[in-house]
Protein backbone atom coordinates (compact mmCIF):
# COMPACT_ATOMS: atom_id res chain seq x y z
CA UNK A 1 23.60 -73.01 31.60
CA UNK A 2 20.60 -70.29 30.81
CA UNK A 3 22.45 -67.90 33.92
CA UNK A 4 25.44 -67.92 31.65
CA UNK A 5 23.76 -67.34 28.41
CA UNK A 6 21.86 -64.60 29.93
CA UNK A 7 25.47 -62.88 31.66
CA UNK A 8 27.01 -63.57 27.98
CA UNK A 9 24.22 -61.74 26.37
CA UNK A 10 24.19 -58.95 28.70
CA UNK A 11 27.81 -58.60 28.60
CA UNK A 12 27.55 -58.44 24.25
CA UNK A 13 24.76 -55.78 24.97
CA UNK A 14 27.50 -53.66 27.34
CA UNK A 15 30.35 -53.61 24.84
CA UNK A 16 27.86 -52.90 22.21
CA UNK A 17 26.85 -49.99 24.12
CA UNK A 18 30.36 -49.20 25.20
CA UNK A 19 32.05 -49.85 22.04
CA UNK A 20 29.41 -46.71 20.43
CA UNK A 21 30.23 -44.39 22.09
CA UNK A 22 33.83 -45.13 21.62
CA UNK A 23 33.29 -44.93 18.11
CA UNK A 24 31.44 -41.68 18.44
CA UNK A 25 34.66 -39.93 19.93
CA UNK A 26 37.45 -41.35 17.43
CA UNK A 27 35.18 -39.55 15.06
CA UNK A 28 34.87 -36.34 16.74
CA UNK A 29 38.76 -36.37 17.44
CA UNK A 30 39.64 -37.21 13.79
CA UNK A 31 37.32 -33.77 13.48
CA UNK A 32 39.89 -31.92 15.29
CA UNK A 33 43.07 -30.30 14.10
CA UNK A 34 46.40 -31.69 15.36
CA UNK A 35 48.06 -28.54 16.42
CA UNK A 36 45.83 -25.08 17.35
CA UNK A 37 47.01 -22.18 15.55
CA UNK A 38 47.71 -19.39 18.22
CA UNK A 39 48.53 -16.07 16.24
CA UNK A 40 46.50 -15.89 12.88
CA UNK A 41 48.76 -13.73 11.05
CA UNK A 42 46.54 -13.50 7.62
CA UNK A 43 43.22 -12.52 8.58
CA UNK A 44 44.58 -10.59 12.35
CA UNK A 45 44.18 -6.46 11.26
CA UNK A 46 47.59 -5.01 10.87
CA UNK A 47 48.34 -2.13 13.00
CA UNK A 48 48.89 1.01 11.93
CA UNK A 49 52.47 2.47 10.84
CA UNK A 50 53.84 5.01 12.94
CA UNK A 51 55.68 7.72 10.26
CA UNK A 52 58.78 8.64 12.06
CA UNK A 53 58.96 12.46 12.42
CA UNK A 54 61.87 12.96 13.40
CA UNK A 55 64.02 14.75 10.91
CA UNK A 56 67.33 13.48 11.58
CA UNK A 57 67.36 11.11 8.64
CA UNK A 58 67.32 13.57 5.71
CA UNK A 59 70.18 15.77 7.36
């Protein structure tokens, strides 16, 4: 009777144990985005225009 008192309590302590640092990454998941953004088109530097010098246009 104690021998399965003691394996009952040390099996409580376990998925105590266990069930923390499960908790510990659902929180640092929730953290993260759902998608990652590849291209940041707002703050990425835009580059330079090339002026076209050909003349052909304005004939």
């Amino acid at each position: 009777m104690v021998s399965i008192c003691v394996l009952g309590g040390r099996q409580l302590i376990v998925f105590g144990i266990v069930g923390g640092f499960i908790g510990k990454i659902f929180k640092e998941v929730q953290r993260r985005p759902r998608f990652i953004i590849q291209d940041d088109l707002y703050t990425k530097p835009k580059p330079p225009r090339i002026k076209n010098s050909d003349n052909s246009s304005n004939v």
